[in-house]
C-alpha atoms as a PDB file:
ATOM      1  CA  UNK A   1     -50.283  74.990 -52.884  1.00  0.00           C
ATOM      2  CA  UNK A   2     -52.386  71.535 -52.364  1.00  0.00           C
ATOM      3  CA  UNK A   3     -51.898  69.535 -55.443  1.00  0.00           C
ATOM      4  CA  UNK A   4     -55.575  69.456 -56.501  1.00  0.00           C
ATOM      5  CA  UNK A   5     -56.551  72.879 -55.588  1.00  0.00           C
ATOM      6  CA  UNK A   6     -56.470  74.620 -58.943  1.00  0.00           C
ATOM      7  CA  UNK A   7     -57.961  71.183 -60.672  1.00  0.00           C
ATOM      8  CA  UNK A   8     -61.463  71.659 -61.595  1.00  0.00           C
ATOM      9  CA  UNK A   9     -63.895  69.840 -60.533  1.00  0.00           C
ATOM     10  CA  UNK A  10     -67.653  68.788 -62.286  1.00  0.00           C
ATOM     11  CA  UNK A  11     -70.493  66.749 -61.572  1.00  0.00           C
ATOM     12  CA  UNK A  12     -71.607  63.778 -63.569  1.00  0.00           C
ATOM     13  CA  UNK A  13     -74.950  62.439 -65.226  1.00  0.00           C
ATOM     14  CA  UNK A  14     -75.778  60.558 -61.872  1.00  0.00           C
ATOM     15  CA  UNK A  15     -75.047  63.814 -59.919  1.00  0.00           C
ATOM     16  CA  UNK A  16     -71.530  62.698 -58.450  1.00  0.00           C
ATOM     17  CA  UNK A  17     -68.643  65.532 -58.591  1.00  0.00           C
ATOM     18  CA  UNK A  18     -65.454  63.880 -60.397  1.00  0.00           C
ATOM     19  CA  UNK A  19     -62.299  65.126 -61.041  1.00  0.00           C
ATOM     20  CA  UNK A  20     -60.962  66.822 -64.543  1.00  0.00           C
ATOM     21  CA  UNK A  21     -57.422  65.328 -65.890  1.00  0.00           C
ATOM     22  CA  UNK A  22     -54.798  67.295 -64.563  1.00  0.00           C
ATOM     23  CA  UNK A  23     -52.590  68.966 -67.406  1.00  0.00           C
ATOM     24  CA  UNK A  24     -48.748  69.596 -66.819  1.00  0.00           C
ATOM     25  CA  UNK A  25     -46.791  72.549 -68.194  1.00  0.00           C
ATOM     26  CA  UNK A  26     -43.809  71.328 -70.352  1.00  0.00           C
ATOM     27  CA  UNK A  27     -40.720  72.611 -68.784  1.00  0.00           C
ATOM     28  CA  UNK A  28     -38.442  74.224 -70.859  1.00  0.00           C
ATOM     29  CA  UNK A  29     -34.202  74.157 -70.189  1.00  0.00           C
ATOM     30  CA  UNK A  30     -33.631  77.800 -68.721  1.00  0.00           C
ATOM     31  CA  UNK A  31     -30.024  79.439 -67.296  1.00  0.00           C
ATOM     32  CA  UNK A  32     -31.919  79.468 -63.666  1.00  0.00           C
ATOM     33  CA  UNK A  33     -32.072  75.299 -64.153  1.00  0.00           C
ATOM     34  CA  UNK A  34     -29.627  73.656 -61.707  1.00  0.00           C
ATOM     35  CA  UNK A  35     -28.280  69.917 -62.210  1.00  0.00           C
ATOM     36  CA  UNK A  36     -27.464  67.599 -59.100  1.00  0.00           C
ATOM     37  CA  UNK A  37     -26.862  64.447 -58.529  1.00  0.00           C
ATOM     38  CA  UNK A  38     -29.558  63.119 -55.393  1.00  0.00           C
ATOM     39  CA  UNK A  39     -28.238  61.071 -52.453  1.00  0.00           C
ATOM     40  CA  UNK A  40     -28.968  57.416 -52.258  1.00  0.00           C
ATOM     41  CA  UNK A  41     -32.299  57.132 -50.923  1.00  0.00           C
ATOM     42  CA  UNK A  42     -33.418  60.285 -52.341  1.00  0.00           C
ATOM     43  CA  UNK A  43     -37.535  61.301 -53.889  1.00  0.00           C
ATOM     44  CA  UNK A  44     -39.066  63.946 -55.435  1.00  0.00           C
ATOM     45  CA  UNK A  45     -40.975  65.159 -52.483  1.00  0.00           C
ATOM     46  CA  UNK A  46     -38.288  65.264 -50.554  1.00  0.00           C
ATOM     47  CA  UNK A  47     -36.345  67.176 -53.263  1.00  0.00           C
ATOM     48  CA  UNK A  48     -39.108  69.457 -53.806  1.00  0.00           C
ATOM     49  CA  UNK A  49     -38.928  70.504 -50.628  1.00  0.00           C
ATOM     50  CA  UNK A  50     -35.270  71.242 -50.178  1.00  0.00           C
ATOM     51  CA  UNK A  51     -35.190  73.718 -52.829  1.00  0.00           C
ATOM     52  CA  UNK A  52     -38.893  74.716 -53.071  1.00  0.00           C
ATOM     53  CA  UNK A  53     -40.024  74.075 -49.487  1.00  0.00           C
ATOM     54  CA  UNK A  54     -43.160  72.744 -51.038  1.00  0.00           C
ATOM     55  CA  UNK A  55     -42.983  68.897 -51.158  1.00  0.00           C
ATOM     56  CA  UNK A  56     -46.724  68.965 -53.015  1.00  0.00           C
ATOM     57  CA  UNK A  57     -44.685  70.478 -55.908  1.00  0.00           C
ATOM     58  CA  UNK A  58     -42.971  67.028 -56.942  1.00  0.00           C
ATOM     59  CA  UNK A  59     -44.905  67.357 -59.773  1.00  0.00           C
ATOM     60  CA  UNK A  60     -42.499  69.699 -61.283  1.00  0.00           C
ATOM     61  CA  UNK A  61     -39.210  67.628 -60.821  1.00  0.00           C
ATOM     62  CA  UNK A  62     -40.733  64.602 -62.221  1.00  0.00           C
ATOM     63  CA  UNK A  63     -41.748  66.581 -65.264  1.00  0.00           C
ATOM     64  CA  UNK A  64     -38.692  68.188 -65.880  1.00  0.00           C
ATOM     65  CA  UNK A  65     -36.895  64.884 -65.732  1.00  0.00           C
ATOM     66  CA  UNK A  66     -39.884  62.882 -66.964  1.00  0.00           C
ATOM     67  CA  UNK A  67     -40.168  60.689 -64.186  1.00  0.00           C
ATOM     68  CA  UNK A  68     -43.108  59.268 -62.544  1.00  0.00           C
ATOM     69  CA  UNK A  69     -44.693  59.745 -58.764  1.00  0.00           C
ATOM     70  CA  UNK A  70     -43.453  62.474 -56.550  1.00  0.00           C
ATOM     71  CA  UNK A  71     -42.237  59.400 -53.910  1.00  0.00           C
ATOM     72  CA  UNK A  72     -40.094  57.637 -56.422  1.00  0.00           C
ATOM     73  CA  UNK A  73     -36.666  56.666 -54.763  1.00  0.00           C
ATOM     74  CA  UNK A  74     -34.343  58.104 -57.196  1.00  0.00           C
ATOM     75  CA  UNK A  75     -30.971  56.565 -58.643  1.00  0.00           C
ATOM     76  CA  UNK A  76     -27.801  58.830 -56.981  1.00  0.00           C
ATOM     77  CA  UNK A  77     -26.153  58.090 -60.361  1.00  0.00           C
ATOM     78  CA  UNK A  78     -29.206  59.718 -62.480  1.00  0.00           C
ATOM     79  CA  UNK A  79     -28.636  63.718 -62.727  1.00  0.00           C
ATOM     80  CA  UNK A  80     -31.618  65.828 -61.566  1.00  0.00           C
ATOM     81  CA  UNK A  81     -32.642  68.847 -62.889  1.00  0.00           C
ATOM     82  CA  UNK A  82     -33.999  71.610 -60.735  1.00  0.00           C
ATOM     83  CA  UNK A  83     -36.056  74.342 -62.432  1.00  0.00           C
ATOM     84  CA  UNK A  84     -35.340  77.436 -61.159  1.00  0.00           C
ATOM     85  CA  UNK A  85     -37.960  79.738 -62.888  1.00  0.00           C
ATOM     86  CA  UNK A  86     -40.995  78.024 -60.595  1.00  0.00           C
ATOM     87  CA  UNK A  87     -43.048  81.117 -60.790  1.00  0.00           C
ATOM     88  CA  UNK A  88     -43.294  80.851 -64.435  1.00  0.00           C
ATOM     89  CA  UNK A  89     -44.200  76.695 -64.471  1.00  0.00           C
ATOM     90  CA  UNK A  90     -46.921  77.244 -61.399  1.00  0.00           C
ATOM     91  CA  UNK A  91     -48.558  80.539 -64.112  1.00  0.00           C
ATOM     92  CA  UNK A  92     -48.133  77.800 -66.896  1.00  0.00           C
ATOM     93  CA  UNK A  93     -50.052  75.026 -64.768  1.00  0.00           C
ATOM     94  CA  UNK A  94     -52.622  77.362 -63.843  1.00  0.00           C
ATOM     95  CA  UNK A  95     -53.318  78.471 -67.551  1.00  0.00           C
ATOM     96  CA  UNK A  96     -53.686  75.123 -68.556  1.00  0.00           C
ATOM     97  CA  UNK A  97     -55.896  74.277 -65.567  1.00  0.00           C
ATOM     98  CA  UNK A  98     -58.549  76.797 -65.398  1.00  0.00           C
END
């Protein structure tokens, strides 16, 4: 899924196509959830993909954890949560989205 291809687009007074705001699910705690704690050196892309294989879906650790951009190097001492119900957030993003 490419990050922006669900954000919609529109086209100014002067003609030009801009962007909308991208909206975020909130993520709630669920029993699928699992907790780590990231190796030194560690970001949310690279996260994303180990248990998602989808780096583009960052977006979704760094909301869970309310953190910032998907290439932040993360602290190994910080826990991470992992959302397991994906599915369910990537319905939720596209609801709020279209």
């Amino acid at each position: 899924m490419a990050r922006y291809s669900s954000t919609p687009r529109k086209i100014n007074k002067k003609g030009q196509r801009v962007l909308v705001p991208t909206l975020y699910p909130t993520i709630p705690l669920t029993d699928s959830d699992r907790f780590i704690y990231p190796k030194d050196g560690s970001r949310l892309d690279n996260l994303a993909f180990e248990f998602y294989n989808d780096s583009s879906l960052w977006w979704i650790l760094a909301q869970a954890n309310g953190l910032g951009k998907g290439r932040t190097v993360l602290n190994p001492n910080f826990q991470i949560r992992i959302p397991g119900n994906v599915e369910k957030i990537l319905s939720d993003y596209d609801k709020l989205n279209s």
